[in-house]
N, C-alpha and C. Protein backbone atom coordinates (compact mmCIF):
# COMPACT_ATOMS: atom_id res chain seq x y z
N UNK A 1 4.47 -22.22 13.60
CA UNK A 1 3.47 -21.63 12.73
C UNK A 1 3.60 -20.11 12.74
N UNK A 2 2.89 -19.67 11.47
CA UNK A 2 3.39 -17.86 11.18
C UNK A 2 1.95 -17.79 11.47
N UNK A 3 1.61 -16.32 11.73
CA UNK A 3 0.01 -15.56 10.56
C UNK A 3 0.07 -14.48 9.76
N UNK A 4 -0.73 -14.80 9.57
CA UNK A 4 -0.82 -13.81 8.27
C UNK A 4 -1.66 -12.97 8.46
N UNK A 5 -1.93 -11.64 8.26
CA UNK A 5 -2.98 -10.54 8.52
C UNK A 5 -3.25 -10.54 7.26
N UNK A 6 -5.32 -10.57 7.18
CA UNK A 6 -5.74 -9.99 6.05
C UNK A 6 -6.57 -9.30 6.55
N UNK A 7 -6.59 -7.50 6.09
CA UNK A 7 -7.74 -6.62 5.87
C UNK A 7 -8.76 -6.62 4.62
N UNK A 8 -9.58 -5.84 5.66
CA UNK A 8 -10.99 -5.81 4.17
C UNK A 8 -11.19 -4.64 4.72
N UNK A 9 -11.38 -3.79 3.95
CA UNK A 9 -12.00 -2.30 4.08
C UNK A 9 -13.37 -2.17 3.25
N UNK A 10 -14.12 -1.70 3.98
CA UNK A 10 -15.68 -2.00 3.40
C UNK A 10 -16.10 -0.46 3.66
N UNK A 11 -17.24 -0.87 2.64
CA UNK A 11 -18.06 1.25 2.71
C UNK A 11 -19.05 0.42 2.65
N UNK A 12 -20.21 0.91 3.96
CA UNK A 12 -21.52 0.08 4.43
C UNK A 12 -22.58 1.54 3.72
N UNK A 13 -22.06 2.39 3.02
CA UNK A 13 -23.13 3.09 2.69
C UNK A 13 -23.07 2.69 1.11
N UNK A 14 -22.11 2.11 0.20
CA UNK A 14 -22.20 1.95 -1.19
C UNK A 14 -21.98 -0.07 -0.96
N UNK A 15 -22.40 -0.45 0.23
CA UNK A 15 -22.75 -2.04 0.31
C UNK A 15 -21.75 -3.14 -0.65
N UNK A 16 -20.60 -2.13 -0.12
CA UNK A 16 -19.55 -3.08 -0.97
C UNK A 16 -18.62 -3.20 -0.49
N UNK A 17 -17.23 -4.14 -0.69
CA UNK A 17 -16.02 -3.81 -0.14
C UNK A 17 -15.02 -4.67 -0.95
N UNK A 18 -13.96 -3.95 -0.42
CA UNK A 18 -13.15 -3.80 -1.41
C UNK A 18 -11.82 -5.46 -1.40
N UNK A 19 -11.60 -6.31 -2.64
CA UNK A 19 -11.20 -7.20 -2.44
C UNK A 19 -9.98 -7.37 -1.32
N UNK A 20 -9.88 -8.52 -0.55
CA UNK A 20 -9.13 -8.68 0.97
C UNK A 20 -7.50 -8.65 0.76
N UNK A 21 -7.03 -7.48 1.24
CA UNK A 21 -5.34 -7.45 1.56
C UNK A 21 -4.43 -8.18 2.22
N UNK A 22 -4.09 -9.47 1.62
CA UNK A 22 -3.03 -10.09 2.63
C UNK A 22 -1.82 -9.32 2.80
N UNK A 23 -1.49 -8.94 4.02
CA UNK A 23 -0.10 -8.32 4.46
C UNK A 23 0.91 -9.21 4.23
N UNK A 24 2.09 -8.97 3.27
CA UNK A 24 3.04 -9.35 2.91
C UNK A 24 4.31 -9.99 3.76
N UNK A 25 4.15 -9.12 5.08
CA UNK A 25 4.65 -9.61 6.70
C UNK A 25 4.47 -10.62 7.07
N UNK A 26 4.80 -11.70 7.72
CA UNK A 26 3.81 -12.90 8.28
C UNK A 26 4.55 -12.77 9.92
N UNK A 27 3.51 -13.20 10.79
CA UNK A 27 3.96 -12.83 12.04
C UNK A 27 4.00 -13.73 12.57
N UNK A 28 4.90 -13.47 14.10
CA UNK A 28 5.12 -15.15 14.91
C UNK A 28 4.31 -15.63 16.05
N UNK A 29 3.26 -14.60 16.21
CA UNK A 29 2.56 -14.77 17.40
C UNK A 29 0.89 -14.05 16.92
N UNK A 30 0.04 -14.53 17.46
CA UNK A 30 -1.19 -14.19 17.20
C UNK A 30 -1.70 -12.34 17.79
N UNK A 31 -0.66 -12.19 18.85
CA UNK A 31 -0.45 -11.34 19.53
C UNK A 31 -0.03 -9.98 18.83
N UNK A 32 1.22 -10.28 18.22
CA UNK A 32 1.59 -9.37 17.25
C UNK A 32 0.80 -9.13 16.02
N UNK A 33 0.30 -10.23 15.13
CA UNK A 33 -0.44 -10.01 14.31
C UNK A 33 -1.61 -9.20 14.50
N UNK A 34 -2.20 -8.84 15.70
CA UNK A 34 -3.70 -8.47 16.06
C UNK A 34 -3.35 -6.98 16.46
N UNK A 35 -1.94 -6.56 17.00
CA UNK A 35 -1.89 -5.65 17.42
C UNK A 35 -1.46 -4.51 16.36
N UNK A 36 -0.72 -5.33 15.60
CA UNK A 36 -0.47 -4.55 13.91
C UNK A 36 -1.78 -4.48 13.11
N UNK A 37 -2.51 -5.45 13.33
CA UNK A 37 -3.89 -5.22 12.83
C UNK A 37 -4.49 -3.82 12.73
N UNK A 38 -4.92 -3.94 14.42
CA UNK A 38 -5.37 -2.52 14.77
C UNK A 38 -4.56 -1.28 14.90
N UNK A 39 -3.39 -1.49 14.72
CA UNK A 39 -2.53 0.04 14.36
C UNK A 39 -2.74 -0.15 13.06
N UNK A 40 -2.53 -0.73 12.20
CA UNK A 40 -2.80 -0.88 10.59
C UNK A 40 -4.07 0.13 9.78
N UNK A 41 -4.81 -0.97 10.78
CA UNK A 41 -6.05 -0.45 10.54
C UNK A 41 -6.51 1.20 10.80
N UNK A 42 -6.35 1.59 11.70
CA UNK A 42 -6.57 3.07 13.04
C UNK A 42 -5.84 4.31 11.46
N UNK A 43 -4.05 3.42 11.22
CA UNK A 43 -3.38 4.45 10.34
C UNK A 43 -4.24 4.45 9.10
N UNK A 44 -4.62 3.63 8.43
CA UNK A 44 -5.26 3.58 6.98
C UNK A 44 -6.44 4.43 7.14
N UNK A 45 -7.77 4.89 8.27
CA UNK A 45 -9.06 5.61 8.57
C UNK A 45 -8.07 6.79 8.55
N UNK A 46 -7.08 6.76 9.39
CA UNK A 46 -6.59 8.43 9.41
C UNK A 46 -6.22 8.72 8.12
N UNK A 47 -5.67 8.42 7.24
CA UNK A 47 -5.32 8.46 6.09
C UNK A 47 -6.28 9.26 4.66
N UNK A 48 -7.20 8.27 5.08
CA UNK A 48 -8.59 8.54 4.13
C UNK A 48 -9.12 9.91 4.96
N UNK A 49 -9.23 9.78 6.50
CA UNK A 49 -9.66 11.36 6.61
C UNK A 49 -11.62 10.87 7.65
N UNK A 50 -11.26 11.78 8.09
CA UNK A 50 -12.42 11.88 9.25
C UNK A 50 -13.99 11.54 8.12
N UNK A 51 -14.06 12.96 7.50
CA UNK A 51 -15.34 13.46 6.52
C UNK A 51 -15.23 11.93 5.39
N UNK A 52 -14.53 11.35 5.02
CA UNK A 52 -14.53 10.71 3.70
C UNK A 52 -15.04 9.06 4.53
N UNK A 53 -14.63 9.13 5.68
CA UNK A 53 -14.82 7.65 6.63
C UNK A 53 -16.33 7.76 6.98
N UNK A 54 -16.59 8.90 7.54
CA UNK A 54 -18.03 9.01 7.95
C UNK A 54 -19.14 9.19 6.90
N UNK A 55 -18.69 10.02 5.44
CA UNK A 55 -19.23 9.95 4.55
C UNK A 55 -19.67 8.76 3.54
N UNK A 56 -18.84 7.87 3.45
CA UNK A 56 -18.76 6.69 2.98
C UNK A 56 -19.17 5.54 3.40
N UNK A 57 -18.88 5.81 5.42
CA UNK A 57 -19.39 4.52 5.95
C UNK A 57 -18.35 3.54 6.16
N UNK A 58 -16.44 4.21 5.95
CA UNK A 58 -16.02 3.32 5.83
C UNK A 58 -15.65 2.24 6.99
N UNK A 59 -15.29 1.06 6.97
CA UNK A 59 -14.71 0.35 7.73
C UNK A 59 -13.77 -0.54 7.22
N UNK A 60 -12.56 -1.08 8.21
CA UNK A 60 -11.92 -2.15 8.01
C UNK A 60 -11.70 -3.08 9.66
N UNK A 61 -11.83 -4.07 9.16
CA UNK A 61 -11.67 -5.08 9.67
C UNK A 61 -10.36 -5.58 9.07
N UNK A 62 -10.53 -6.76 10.03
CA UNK A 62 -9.23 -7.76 9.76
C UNK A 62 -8.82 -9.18 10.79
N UNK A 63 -8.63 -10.28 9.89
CA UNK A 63 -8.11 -11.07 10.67
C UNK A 63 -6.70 -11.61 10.35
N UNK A 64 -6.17 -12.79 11.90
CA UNK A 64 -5.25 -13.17 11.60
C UNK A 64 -5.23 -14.64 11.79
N UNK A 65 -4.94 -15.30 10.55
CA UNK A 65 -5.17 -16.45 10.09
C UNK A 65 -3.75 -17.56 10.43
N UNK A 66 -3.57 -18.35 10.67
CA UNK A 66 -2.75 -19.63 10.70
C UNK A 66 -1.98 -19.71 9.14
N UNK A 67 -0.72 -19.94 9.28
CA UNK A 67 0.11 -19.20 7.79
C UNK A 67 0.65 -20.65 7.58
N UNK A 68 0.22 -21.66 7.20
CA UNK A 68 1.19 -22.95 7.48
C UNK A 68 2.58 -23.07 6.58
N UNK A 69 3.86 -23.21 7.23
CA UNK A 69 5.03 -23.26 6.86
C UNK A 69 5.29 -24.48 6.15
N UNK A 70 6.12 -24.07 5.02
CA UNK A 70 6.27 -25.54 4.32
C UNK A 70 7.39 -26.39 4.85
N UNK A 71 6.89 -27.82 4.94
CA UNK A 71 7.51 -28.67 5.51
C UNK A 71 9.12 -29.24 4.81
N UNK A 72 9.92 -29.34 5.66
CA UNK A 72 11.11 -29.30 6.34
C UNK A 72 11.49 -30.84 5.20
N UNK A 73 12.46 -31.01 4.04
CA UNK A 73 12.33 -31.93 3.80
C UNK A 73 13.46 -32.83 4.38
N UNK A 74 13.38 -34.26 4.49
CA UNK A 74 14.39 -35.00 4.90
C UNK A 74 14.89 -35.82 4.28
């Protein structure tokens, strides 16, 4: 089995967020997926900027989901 990382980046001051990013990557361990998560995540806040994160409220989350591989035909 793969996973798949999906983010959601949300602004809790305009009570909305923004439709969920499946990462195009699929990973082989739950381990890796979670740890790209949170570097993913950490780079995208730096990106947007200190004032625009705190101003906005932004956040992202993210999980990593079970990617099921298509079966093997015989």
């Amino acid at each position: 089995m793969k996973f798949v990382l999906i983010l959601m980046m949300c602004s809790y001051s305009a009570n909305t967020c923004m439709p969920p990013l499946e990462w195009p990557q699929k990973f082989d361990s739950g381990y890796d997926c979670s740890i790209f998560g949170y570097e993913e995540a950490a780079r995208k806040l730096k990106e947007i900027g200190k004032e625009e994160v705190n101003e906005y409220k932004i956040s992202i989350t993210f999980t990593c989901a079970l990617f099921p591989e298509p079966e093997a035909e015989t």
